[in-house]
N, C-alpha and C. Protein backbone atom coordinates (compact mmCIF):
# COMPACT_ATOMS: atom_id res chain seq x y z
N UNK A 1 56.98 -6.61 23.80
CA UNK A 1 56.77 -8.03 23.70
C UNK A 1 55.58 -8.43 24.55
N UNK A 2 55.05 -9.31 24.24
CA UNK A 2 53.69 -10.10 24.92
C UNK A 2 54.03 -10.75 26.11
N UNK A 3 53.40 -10.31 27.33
CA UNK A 3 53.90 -11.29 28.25
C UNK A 3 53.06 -13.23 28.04
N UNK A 4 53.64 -13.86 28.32
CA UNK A 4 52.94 -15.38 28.42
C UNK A 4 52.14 -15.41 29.76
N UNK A 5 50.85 -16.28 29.51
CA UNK A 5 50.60 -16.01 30.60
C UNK A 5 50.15 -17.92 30.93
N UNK A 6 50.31 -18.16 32.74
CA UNK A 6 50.00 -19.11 33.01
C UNK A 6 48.94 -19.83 33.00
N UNK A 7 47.81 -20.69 32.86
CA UNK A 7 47.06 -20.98 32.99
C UNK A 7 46.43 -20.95 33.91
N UNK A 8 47.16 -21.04 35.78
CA UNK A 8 46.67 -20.82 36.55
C UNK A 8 46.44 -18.99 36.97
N UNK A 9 47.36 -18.46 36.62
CA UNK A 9 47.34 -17.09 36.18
C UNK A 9 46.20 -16.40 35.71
N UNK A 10 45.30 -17.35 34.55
CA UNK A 10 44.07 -16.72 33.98
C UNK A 10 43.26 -17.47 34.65
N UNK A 11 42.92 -18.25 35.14
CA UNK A 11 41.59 -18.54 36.01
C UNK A 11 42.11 -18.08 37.12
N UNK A 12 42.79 -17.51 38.23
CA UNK A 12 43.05 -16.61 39.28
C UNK A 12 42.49 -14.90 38.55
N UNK A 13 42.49 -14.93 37.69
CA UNK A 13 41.89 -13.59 37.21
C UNK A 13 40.57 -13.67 37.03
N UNK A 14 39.84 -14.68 37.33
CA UNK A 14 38.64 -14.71 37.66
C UNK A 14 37.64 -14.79 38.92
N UNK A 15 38.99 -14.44 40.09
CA UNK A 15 38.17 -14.46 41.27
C UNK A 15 37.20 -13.55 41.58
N UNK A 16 37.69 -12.16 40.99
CA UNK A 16 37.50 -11.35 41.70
C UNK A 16 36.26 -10.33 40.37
N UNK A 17 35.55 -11.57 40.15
CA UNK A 17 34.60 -11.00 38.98
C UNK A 17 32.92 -11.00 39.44
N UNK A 18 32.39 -10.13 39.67
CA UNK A 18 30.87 -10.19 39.75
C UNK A 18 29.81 -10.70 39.08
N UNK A 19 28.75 -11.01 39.03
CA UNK A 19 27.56 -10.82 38.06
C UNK A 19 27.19 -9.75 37.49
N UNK A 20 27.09 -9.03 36.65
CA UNK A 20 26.89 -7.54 36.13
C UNK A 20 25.46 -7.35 36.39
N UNK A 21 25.32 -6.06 36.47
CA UNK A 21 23.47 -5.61 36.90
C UNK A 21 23.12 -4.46 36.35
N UNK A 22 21.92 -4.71 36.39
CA UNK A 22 21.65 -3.49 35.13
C UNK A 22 21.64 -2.01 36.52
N UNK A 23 21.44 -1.17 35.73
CA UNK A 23 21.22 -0.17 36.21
C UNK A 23 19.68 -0.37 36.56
N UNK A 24 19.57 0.96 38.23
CA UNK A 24 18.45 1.04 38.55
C UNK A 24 17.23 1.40 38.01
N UNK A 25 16.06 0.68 37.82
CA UNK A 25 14.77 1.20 37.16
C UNK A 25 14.95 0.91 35.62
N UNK A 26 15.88 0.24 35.30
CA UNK A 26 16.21 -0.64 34.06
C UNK A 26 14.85 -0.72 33.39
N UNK A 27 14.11 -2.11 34.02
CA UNK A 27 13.49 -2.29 33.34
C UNK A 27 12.23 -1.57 33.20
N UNK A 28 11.91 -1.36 34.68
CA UNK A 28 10.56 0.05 34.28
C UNK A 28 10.29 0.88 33.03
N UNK A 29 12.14 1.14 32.80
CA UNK A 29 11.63 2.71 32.21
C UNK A 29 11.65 1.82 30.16
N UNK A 30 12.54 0.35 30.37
CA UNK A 30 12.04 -0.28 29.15
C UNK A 30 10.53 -0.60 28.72
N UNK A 31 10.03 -0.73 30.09
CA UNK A 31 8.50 -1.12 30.06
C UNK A 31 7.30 0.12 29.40
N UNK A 32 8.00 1.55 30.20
CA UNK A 32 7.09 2.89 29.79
C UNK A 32 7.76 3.16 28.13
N UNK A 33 8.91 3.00 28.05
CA UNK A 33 9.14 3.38 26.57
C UNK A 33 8.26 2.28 25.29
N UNK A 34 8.14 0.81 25.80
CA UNK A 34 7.46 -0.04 24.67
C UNK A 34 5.85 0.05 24.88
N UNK A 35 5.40 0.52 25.96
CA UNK A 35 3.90 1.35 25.58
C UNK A 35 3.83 2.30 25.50
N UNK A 36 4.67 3.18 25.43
CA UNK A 36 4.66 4.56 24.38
C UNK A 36 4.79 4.45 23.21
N UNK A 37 5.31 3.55 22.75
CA UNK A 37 4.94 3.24 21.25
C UNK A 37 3.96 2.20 20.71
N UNK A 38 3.68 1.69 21.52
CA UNK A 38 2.41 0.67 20.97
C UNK A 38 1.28 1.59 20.84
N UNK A 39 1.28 2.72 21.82
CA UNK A 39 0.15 3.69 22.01
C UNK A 39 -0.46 4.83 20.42
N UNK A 40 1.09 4.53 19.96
CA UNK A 40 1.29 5.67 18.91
C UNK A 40 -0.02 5.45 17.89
N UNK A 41 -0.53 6.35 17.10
CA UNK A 41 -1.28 5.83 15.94
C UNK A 41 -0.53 5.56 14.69
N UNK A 42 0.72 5.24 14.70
CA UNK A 42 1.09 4.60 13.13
C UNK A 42 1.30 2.87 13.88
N UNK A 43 1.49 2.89 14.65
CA UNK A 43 1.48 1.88 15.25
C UNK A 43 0.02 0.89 14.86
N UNK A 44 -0.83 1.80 15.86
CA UNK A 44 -2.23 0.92 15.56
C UNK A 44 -2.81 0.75 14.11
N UNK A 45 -2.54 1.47 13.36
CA UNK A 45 -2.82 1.46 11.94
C UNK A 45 -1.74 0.56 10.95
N UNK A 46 -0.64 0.42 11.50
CA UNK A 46 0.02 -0.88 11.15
C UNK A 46 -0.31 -1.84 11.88
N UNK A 47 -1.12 -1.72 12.89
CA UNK A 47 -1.89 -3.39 13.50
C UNK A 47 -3.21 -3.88 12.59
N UNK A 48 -4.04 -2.82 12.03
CA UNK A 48 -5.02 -2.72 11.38
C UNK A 48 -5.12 -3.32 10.03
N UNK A 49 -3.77 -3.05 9.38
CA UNK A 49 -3.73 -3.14 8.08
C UNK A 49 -2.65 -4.49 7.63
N UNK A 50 -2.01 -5.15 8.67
CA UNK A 50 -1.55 -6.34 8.67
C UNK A 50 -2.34 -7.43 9.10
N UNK A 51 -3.51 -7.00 9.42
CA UNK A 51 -4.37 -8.51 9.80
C UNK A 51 -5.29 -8.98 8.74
N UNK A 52 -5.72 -10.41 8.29
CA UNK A 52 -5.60 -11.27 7.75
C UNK A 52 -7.15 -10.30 7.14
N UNK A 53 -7.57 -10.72 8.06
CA UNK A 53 -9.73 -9.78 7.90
C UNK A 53 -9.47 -8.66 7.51
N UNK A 54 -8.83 -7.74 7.32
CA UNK A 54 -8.54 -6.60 6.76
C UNK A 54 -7.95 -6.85 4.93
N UNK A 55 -7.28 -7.65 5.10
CA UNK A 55 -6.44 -8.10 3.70
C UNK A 55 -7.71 -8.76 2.82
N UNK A 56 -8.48 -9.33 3.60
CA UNK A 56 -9.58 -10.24 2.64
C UNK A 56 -10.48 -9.39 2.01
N UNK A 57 -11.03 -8.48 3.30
CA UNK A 57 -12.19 -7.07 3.21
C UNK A 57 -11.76 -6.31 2.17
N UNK A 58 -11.01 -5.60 2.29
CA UNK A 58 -9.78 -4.85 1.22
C UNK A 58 -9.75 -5.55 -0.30
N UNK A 59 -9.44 -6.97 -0.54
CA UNK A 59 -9.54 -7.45 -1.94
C UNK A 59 -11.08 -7.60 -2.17
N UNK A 60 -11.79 -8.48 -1.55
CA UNK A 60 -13.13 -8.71 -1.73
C UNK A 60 -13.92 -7.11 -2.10
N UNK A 61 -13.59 -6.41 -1.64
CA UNK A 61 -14.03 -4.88 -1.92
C UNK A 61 -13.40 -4.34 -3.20
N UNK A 62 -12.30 -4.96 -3.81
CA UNK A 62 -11.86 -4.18 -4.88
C UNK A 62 -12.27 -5.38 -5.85
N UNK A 63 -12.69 -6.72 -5.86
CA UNK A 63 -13.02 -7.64 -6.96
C UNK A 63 -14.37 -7.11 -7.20
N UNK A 64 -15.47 -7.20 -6.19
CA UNK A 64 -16.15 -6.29 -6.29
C UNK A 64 -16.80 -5.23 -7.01
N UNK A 65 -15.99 -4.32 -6.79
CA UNK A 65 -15.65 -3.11 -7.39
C UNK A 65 -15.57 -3.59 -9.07
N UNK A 66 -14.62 -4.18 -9.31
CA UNK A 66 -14.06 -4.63 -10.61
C UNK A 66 -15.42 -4.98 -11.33
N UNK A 67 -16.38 -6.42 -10.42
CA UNK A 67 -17.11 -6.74 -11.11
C UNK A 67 -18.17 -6.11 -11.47
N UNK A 68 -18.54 -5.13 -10.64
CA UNK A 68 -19.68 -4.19 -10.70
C UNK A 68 -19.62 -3.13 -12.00
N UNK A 69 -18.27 -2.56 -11.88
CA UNK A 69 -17.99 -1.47 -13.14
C UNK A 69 -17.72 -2.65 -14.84
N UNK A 70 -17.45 -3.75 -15.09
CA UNK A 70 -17.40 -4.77 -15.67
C UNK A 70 -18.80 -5.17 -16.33
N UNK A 71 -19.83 -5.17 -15.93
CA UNK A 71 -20.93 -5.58 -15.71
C UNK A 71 -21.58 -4.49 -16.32
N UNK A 72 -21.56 -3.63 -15.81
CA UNK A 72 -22.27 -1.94 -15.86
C UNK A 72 -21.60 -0.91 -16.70
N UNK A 73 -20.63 -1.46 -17.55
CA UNK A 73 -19.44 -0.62 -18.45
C UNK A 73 -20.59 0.50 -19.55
N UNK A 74 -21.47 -0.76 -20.15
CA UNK A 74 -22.05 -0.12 -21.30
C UNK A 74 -23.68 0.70 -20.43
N UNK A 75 -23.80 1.12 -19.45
CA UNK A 75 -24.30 1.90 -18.68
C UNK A 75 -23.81 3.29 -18.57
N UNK A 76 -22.69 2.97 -18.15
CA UNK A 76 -21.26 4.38 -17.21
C UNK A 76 -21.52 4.98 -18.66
N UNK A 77 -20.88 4.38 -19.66
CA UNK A 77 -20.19 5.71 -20.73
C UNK A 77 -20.90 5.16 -22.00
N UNK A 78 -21.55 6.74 -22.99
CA UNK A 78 -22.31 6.48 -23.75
C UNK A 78 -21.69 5.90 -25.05
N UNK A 79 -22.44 5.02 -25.90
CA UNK A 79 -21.83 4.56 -26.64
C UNK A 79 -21.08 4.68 -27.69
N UNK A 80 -19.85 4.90 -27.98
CA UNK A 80 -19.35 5.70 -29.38
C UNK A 80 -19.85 5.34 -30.80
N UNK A 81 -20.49 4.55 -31.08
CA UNK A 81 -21.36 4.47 -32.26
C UNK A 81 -22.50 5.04 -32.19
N UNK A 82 -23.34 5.92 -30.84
CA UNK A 82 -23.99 6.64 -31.09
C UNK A 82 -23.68 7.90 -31.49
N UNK A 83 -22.71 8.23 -30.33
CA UNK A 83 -22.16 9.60 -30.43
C UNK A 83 -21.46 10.37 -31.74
N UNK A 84 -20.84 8.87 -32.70
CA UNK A 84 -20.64 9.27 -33.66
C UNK A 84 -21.73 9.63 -34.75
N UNK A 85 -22.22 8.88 -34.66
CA UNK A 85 -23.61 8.96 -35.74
C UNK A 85 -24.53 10.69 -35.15
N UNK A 86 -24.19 10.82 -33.87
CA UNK A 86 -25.02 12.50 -33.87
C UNK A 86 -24.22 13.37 -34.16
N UNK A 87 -22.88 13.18 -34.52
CA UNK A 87 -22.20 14.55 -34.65
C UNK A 87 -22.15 14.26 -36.20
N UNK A 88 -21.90 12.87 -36.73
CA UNK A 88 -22.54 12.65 -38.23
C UNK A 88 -23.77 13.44 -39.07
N UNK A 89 -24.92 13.45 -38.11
CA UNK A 89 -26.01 14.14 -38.34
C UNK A 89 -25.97 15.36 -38.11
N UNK A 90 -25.29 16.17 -37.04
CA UNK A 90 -25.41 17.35 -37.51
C UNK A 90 -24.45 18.08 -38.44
N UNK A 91 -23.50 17.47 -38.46
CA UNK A 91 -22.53 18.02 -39.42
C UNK A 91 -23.51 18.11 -41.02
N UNK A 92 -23.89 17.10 -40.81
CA UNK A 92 -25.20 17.35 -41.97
C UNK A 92 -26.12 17.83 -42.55
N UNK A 93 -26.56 18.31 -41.05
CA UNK A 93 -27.54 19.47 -41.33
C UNK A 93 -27.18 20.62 -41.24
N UNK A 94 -25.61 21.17 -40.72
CA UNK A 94 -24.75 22.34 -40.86
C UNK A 94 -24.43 22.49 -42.46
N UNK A 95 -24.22 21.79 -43.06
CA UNK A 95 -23.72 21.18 -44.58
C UNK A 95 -24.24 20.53 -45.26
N UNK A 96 -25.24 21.05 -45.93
CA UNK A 96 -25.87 20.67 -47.29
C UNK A 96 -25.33 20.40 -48.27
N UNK A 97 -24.22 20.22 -48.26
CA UNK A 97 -23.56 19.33 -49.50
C UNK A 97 -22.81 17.97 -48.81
N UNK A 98 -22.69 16.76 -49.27
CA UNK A 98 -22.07 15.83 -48.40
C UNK A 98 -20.89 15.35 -49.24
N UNK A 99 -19.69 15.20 -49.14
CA UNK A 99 -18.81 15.30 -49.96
C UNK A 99 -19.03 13.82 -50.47
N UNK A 100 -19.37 13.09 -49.98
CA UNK A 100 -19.20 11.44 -50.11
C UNK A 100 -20.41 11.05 -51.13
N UNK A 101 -21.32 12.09 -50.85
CA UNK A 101 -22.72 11.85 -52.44
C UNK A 101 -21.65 12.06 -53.66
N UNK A 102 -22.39 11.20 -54.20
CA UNK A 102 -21.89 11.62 -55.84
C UNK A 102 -22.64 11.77 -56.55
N UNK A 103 -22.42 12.90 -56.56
CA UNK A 103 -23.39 13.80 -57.45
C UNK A 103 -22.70 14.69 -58.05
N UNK A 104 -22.58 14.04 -59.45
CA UNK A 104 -21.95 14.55 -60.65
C UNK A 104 -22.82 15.91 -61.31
N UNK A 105 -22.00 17.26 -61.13
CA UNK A 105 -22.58 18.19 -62.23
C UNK A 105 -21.93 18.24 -63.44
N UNK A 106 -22.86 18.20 -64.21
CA UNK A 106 -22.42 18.23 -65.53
C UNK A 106 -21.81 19.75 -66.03
């Protein structure tokens, strides 16, 4: 069974209570462990790549990019209406007969 307890009973159980304290060098050794990791390099490279000038540099460099290859498309890669028309021509001159002439022998 539960004992009941008095009211004066439970604040008398509070005489004999301290302030709690950390252990010695507590906080020092919290202090050497959170610049051991700020020190780290995934660290600094997640400082690098979350800032605002990095995020802008980064898009502005890939719109960029976009507009330059956009612009310059029919430069980069040769044109397939040429390319077709030369393999047209030599197939032609491999093959002296062209199936598409009509040229009826009697």
């Amino acid at each position: 069974m539960s004992k009941k307890f008095t009211s004066e009973e439970i604040i008398n159980s509070l005489e004999g209570v301290r302030r709690a304290e950390p252990a010695p060098f507590l906080h020092t050794r919290v202090m050497a462990r959170l610049e051991r990791q700020q020190s780290s390099p995934e660290i600094a490279i997640y400082r690098l790549i979350t800032r605002p000038a990095f995020a802008v540099a980064v898009a502005s460099l890939l719109i960029l990019l976009n507009g330059y290859l956009i612009v310059n498309r029919e430069q980069l890669s040769p044109a397939p209406d040429d390319v077709s028309q030369v393999v047209a021509m030599e197939y032609a001159q491999q093959n002296h007969s062209n199936p598409y002439e009509l040229n009826e022998t009697p």
